[in-house]
PDB file of N, CA and C in Angstrom:
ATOM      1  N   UNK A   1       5.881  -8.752   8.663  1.00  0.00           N
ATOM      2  CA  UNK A   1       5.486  -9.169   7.323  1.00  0.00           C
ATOM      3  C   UNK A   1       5.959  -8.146   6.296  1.00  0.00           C
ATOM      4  N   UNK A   2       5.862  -8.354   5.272  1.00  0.00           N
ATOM      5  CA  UNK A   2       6.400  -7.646   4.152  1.00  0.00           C
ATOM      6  C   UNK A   2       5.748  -8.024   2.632  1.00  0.00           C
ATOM      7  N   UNK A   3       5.299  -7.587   1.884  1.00  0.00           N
ATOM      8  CA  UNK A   3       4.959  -7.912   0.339  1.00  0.00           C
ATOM      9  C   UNK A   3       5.545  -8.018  -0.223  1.00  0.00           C
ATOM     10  N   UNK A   4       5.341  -9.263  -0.881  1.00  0.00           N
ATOM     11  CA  UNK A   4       6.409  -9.714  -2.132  1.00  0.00           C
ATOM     12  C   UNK A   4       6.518  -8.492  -3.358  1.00  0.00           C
ATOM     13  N   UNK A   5       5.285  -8.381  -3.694  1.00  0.00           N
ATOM     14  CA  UNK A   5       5.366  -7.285  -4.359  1.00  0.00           C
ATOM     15  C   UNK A   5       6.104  -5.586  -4.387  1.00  0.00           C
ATOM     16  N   UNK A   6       5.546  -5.760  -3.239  1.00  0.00           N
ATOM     17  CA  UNK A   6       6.082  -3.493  -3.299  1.00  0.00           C
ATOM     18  C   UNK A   6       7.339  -3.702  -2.147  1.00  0.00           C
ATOM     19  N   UNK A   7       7.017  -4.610  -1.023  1.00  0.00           N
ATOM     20  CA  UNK A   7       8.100  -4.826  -0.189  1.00  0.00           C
ATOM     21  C   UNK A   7       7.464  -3.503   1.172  1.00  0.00           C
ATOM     22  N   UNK A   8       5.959  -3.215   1.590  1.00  0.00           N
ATOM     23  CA  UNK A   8       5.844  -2.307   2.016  1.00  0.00           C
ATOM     24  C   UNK A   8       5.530  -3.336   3.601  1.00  0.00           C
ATOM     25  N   UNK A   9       5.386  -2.727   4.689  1.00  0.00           N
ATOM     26  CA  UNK A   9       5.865  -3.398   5.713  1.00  0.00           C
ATOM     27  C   UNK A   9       4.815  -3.139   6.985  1.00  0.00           C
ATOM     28  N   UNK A  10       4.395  -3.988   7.954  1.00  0.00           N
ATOM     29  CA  UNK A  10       3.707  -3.175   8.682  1.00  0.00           C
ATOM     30  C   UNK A  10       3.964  -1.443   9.549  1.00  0.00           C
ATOM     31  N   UNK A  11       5.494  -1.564   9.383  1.00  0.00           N
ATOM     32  CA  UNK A  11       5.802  -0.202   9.941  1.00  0.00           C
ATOM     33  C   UNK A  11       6.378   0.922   8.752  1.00  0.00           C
ATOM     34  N   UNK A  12       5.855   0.158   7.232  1.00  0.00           N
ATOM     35  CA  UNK A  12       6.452   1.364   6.344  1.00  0.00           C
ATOM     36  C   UNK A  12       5.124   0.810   5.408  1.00  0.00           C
ATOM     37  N   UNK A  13       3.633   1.276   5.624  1.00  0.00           N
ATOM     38  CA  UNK A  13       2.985   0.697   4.637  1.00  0.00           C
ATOM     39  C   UNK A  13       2.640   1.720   2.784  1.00  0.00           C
ATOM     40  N   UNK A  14       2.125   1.121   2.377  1.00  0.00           N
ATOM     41  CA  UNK A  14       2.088   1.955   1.106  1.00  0.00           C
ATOM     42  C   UNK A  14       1.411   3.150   1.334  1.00  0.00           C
ATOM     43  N   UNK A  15       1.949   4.431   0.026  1.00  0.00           N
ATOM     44  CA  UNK A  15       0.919   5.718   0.864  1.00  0.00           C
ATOM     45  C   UNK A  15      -0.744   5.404   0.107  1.00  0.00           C
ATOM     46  N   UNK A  16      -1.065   6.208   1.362  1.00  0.00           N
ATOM     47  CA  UNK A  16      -2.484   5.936   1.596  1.00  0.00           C
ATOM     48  C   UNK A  16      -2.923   5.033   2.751  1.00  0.00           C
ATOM     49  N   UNK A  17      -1.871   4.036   2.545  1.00  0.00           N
ATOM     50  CA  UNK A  17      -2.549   3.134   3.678  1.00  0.00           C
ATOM     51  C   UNK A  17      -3.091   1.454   2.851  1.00  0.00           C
ATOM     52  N   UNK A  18      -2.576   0.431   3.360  1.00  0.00           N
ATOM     53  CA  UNK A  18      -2.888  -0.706   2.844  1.00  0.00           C
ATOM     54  C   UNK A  18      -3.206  -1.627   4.331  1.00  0.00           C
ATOM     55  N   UNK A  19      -3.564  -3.285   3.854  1.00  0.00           N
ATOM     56  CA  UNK A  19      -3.784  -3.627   5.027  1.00  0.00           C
ATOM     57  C   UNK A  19      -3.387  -5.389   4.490  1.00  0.00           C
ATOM     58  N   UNK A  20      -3.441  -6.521   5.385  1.00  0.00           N
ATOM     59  CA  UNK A  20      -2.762  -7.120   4.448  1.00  0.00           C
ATOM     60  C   UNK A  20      -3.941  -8.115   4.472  1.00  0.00           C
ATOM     61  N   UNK A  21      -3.640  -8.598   2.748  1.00  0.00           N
ATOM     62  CA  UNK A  21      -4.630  -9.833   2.260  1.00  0.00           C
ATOM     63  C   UNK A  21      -4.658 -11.461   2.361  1.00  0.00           C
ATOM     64  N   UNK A  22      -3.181 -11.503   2.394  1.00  0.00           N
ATOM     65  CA  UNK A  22      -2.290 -12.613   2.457  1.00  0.00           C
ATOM     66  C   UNK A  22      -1.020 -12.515   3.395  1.00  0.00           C
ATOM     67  N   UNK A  23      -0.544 -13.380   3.827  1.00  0.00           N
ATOM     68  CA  UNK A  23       0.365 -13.278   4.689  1.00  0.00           C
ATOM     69  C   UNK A  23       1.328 -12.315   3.966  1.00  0.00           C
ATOM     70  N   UNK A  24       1.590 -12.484   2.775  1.00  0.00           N
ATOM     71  CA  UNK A  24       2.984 -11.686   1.680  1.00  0.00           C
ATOM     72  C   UNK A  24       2.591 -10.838   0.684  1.00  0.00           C
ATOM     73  N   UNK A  25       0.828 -10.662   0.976  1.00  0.00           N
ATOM     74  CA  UNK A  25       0.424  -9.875   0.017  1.00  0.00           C
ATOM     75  C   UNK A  25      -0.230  -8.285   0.632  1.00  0.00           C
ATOM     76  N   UNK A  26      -0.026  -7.449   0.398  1.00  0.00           N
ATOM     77  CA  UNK A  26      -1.149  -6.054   0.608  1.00  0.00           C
ATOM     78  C   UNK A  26      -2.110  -5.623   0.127  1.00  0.00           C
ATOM     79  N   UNK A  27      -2.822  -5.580   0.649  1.00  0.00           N
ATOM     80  CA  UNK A  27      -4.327  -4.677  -0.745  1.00  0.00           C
ATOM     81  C   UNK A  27      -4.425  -3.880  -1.443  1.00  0.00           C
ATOM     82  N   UNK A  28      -2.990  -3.259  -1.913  1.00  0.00           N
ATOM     83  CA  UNK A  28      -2.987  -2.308  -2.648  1.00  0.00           C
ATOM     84  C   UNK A  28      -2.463  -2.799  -3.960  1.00  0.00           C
ATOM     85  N   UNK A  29      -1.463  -4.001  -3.871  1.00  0.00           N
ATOM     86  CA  UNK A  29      -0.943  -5.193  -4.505  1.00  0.00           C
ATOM     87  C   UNK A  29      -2.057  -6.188  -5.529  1.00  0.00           C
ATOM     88  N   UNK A  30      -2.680  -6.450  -4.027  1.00  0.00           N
ATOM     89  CA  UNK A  30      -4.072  -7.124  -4.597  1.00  0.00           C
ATOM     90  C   UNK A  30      -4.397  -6.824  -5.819  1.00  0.00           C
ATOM     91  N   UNK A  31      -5.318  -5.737  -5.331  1.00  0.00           N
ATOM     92  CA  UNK A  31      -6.151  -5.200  -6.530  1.00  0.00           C
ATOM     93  C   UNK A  31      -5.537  -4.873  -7.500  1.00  0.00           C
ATOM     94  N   UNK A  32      -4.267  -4.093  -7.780  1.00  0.00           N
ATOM     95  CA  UNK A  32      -3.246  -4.350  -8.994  1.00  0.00           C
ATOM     96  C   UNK A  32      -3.007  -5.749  -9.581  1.00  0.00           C
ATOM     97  N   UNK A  33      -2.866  -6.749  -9.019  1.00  0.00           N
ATOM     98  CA  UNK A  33      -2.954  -7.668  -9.908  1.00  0.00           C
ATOM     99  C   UNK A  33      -4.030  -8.377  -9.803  1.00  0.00           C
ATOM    100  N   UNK A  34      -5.220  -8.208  -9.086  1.00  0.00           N
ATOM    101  CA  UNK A  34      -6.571  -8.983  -9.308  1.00  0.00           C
ATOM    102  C   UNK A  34      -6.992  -8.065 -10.819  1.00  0.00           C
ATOM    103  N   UNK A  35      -6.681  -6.642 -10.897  1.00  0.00           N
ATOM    104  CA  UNK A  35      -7.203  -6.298 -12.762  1.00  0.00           C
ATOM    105  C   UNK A  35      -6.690  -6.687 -13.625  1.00  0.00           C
ATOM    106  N   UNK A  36      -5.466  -6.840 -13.013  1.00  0.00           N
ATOM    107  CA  UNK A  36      -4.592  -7.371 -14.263  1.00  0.00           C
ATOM    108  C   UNK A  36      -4.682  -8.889 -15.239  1.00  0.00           C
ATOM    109  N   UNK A  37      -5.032 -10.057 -13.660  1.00  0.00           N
ATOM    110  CA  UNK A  37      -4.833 -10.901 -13.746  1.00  0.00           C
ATOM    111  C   UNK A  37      -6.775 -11.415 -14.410  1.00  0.00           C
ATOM    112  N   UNK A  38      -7.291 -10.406 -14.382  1.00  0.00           N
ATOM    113  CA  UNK A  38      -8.799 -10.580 -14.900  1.00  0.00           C
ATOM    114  C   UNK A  38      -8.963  -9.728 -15.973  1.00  0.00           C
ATOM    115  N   UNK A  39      -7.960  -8.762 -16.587  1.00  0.00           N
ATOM    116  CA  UNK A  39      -7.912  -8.394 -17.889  1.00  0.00           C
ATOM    117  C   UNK A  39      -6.922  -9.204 -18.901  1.00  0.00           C
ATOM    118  N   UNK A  40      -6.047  -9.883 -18.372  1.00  0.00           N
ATOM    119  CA  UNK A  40      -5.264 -11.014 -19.130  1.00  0.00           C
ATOM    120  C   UNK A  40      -6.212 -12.228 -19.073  1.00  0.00           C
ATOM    121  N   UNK A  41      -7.358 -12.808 -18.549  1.00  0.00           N
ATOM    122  CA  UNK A  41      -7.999 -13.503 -18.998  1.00  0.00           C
ATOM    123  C   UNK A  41      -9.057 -13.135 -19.694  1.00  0.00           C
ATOM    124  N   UNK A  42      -9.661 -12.246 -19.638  1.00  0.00           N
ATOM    125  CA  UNK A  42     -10.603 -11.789 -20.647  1.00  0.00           C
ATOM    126  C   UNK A  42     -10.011 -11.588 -22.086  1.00  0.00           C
ATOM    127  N   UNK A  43      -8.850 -11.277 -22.200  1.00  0.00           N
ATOM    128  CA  UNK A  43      -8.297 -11.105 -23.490  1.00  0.00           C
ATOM    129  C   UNK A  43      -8.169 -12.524 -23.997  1.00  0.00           C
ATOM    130  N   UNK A  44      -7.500 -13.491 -22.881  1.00  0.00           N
ATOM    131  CA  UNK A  44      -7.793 -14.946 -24.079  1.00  0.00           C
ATOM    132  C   UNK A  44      -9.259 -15.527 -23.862  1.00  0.00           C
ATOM    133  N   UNK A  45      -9.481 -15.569 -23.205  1.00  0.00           N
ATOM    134  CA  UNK A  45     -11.082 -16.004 -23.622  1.00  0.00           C
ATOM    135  C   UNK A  45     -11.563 -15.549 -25.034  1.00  0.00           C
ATOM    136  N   UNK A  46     -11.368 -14.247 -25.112  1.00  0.00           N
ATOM    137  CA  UNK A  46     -11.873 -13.683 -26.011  1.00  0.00           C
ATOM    138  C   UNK A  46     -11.111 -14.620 -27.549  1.00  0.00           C
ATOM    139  N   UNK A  47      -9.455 -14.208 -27.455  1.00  0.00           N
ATOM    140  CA  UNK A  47      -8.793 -15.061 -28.298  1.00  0.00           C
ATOM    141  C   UNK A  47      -9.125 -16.567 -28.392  1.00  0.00           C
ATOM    142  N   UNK A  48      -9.248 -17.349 -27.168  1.00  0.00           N
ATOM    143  CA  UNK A  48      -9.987 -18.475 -27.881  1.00  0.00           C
ATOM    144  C   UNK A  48     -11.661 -18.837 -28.425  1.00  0.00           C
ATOM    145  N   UNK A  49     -11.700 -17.625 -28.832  1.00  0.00           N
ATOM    146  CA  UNK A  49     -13.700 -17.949 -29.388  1.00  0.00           C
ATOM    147  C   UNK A  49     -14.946 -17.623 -28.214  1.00  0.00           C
ATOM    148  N   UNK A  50     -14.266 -17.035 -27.091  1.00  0.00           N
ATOM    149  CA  UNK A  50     -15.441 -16.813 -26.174  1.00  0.00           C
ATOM    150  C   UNK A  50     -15.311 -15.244 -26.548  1.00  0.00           C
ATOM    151  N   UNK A  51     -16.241 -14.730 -26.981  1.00  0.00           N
ATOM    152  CA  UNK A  51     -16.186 -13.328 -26.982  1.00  0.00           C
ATOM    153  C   UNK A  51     -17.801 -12.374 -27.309  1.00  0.00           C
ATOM    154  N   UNK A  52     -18.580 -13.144 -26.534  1.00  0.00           N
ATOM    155  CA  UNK A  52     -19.632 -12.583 -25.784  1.00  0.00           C
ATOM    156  C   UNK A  52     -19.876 -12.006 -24.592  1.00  0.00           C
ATOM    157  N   UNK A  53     -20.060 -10.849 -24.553  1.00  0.00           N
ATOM    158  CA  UNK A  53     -19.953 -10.940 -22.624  1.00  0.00           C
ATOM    159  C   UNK A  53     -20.635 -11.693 -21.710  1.00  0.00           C
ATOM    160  N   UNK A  54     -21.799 -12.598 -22.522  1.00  0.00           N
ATOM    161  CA  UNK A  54     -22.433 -13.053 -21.150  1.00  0.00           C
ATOM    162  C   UNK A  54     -21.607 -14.496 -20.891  1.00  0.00           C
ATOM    163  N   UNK A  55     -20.909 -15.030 -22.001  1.00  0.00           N
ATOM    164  CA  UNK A  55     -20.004 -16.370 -22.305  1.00  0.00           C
ATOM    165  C   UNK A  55     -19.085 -15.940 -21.241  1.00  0.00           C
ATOM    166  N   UNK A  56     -18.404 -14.871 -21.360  1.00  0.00           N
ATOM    167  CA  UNK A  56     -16.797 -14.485 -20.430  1.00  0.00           C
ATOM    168  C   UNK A  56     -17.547 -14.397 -19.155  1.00  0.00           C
ATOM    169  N   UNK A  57     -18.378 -13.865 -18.732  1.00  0.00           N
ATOM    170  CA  UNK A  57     -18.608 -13.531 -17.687  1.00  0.00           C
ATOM    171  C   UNK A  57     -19.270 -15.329 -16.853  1.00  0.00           C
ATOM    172  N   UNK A  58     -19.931 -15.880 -17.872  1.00  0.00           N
ATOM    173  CA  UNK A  58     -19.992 -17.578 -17.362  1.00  0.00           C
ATOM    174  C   UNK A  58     -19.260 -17.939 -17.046  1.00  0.00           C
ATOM    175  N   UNK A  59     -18.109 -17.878 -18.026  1.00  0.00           N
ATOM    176  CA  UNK A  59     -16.174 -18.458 -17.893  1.00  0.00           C
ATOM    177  C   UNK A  59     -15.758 -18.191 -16.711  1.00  0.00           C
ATOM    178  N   UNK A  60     -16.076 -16.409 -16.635  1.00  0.00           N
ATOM    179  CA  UNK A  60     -15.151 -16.222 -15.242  1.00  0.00           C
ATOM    180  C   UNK A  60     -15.852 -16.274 -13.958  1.00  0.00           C
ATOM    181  N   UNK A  61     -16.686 -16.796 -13.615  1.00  0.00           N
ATOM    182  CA  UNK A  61     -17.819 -17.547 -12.625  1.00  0.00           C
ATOM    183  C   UNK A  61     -17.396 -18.625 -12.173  1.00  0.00           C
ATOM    184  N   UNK A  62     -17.567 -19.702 -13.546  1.00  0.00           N
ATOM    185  CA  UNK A  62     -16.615 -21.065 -13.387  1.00  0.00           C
ATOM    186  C   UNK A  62     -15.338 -21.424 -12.958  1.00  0.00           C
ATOM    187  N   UNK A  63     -14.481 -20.219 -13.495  1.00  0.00           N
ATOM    188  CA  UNK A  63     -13.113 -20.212 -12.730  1.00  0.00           C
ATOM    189  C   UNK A  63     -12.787 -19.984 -11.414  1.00  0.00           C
ATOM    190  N   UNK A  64     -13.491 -19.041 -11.241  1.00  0.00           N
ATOM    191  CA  UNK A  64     -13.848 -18.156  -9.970  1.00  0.00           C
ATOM    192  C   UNK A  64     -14.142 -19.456  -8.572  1.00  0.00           C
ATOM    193  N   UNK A  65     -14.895 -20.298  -9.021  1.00  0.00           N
ATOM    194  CA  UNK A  65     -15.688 -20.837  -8.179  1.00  0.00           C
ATOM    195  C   UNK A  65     -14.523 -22.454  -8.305  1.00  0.00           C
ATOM    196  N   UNK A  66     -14.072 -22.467  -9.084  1.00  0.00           N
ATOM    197  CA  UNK A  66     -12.921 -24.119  -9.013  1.00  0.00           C
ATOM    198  C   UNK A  66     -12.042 -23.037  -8.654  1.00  0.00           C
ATOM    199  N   UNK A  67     -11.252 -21.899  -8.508  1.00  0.00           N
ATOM    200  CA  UNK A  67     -10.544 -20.869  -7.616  1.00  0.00           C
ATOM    201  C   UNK A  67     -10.621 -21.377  -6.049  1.00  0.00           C
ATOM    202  N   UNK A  68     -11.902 -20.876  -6.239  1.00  0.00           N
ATOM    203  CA  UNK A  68     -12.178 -20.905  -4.441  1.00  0.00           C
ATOM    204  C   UNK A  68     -12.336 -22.129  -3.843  1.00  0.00           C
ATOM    205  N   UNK A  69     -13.018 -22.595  -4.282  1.00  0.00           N
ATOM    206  CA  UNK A  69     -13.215 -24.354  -4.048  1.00  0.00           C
ATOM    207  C   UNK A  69     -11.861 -25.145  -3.692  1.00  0.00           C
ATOM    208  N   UNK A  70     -10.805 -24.865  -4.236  1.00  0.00           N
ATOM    209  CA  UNK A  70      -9.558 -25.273  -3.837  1.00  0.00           C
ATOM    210  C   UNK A  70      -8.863 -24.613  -2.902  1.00  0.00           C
ATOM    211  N   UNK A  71      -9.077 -23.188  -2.443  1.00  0.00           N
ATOM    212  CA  UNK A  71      -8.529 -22.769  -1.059  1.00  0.00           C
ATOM    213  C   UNK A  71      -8.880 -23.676   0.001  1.00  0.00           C
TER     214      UNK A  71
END
């Protein structure tokens, strides 16, 4: 296997040490774009009129959960 992302491998993994999340993904990958991809939605939420935290944090519950629901 290998990551799309960094391209790190079971016999060359990232330093520190990763493990894998997805068949093409690593956990070191992951979490780089799980902040990313949950600080680029908090910013439009916010831009479209949700900009309470307890509203965003409803939003991202709801997403979260039609997310998973479709795996």
């Amino acid at each position: 296997m290998e990551c799309v992302v960094c391209h790190c491998t079971d016999l060359n993994a990232c330093q520190g040490g990763c493990y894998w999340i997805a068949e093409d993904l690593c956990s070191n990958c992951g979490v780089i774009l799980s902040k990313t991809y949950v600080q680029e939605l908090i910013d439009l939420l916010k831009t479209s009129g949700i900009n309470s935290k307890e509203k965003v944090i409803i939003e991202l519950q709801r997403l979260f959960e039609e997310v998973t629901h479709e795996m």
